[in-house]
C-alpha atoms as a PDB file:
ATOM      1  CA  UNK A   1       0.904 -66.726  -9.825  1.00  0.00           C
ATOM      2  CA  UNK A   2      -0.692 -64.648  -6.862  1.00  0.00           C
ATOM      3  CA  UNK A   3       0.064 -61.260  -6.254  1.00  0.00           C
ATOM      4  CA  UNK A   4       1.957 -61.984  -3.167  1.00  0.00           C
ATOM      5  CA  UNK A   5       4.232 -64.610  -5.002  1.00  0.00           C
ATOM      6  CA  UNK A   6       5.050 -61.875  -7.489  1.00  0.00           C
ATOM      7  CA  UNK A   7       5.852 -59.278  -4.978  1.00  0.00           C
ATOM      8  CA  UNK A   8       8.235 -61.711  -2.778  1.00  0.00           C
ATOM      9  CA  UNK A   9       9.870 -62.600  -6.187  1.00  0.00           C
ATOM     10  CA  UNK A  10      10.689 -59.273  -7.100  1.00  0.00           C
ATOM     11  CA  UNK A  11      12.155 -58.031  -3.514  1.00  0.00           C
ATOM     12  CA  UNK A  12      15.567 -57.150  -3.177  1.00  0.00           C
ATOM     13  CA  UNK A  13      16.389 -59.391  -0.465  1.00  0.00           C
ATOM     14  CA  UNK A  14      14.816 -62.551  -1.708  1.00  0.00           C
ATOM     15  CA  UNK A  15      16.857 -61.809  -5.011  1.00  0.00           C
ATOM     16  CA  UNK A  16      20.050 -61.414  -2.984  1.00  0.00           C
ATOM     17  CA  UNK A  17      19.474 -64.244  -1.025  1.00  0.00           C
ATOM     18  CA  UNK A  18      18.378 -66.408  -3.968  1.00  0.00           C
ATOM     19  CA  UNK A  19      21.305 -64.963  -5.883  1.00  0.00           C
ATOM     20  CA  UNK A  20      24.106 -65.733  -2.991  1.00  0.00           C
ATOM     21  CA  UNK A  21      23.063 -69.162  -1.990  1.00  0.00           C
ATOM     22  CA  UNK A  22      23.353 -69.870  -6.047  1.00  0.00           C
ATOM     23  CA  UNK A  23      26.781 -68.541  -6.125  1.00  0.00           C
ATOM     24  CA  UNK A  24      27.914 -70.481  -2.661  1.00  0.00           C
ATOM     25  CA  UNK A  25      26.247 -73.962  -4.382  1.00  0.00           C
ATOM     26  CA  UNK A  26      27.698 -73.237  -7.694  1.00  0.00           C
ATOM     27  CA  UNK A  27      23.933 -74.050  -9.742  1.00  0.00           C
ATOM     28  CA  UNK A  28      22.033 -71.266 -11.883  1.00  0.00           C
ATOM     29  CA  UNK A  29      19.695 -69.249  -9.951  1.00  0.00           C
ATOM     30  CA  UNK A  30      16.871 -70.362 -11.675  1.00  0.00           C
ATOM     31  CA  UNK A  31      17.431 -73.958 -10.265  1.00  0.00           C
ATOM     32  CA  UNK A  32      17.384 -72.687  -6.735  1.00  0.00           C
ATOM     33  CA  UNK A  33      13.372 -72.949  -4.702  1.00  0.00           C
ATOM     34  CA  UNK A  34      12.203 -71.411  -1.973  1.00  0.00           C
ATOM     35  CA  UNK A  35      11.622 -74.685  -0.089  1.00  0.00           C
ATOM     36  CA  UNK A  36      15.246 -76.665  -0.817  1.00  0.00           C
ATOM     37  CA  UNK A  37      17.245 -77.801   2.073  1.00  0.00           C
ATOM     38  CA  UNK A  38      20.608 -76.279   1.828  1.00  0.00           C
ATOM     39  CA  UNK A  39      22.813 -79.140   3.324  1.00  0.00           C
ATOM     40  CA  UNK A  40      20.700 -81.797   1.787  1.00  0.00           C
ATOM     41  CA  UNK A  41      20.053 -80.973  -1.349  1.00  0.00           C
ATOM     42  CA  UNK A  42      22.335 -77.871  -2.180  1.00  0.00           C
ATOM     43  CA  UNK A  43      25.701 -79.536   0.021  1.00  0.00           C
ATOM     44  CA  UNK A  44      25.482 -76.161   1.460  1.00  0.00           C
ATOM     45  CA  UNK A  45      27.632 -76.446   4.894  1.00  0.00           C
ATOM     46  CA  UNK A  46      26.902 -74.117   7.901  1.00  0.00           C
ATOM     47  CA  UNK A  47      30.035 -71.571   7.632  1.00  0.00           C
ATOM     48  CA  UNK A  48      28.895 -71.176   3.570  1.00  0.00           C
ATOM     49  CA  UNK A  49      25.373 -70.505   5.361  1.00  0.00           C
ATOM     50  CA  UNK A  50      26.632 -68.244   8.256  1.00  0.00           C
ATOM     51  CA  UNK A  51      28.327 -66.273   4.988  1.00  0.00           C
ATOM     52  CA  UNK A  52      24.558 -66.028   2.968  1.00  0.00           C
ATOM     53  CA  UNK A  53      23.640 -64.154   6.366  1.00  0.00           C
ATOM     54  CA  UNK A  54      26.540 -62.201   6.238  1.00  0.00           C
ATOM     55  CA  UNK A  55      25.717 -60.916   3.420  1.00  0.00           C
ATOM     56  CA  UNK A  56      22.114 -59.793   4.069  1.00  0.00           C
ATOM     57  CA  UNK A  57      23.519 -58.198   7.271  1.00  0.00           C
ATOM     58  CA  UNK A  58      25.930 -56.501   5.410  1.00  0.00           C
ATOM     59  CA  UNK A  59      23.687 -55.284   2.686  1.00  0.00           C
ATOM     60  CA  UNK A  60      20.367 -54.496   4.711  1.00  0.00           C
ATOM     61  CA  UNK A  61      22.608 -53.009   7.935  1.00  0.00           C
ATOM     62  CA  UNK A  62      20.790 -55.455  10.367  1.00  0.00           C
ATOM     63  CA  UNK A  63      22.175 -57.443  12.831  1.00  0.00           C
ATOM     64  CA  UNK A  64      21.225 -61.548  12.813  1.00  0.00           C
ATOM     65  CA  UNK A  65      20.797 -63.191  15.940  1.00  0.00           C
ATOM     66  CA  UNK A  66      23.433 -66.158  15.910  1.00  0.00           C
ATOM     67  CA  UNK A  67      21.060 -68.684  18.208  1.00  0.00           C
ATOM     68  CA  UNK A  68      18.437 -68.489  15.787  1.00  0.00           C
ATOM     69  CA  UNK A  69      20.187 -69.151  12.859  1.00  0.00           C
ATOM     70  CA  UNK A  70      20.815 -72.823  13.531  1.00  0.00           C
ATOM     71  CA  UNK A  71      16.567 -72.779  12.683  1.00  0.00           C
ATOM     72  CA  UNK A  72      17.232 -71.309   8.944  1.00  0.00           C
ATOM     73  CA  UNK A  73      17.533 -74.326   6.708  1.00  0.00           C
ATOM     74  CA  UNK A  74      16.045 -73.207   3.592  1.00  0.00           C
ATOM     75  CA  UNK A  75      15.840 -69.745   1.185  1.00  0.00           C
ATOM     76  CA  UNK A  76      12.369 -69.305   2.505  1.00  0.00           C
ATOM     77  CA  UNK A  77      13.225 -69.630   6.256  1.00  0.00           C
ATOM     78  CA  UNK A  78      16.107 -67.430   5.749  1.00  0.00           C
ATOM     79  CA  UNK A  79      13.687 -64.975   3.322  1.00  0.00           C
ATOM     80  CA  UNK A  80      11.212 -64.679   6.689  1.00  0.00           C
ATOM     81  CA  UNK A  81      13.810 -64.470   9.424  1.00  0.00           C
ATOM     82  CA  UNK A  82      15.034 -61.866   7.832  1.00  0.00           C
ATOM     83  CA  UNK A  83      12.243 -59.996   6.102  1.00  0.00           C
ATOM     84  CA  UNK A  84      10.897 -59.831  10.127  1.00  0.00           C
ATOM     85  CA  UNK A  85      14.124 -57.874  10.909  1.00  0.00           C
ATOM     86  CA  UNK A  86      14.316 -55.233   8.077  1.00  0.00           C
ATOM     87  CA  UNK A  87      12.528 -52.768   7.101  1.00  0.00           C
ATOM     88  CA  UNK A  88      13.550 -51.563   3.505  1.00  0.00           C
END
């Protein structure tokens, strides 16, 4: 494992991220990747995604743009969008 892997595993929003769209699918968070599809393979729907954003908002104090978020399919795309946005 690289450096960089290690670092994005241990930040505080990719474990909140990883950790909320494991709760909202109901699996372990150990069964969640960074590249999964959250409607197709998680049966995540779009309000249960509009509330993993929520949450990040809510916990980081940063405010999501609503047309982009129709771009964020996956716990990586939703790691960069918003790792672009705060500053932590």
């Amino acid at each position: 494992m690289t450096g960089w892997l290690k670092n994005f595993m241990k930040d505080p929003l990719y474990k909140l991220i990883k950790k909320t769209i494991a709760k909202l699918a109901e699996v372990p968070v150990s069964e969640i990747m960074d590249d999964m599809h959250f409607q197709e393979v998680l049966e995540i729907d779009s309000l249960e995604a509009v509330e993993i954003l929520h949450k990040v908002e809510k916990k980081f104090k940063v405010k999501l743009i609503d047309a982009d978020l129709s771009e964020i399919k996956t716990l990586k795309d939703v790691y960069n969008y918003c790792r672009n946005r705060i500053k932590i």
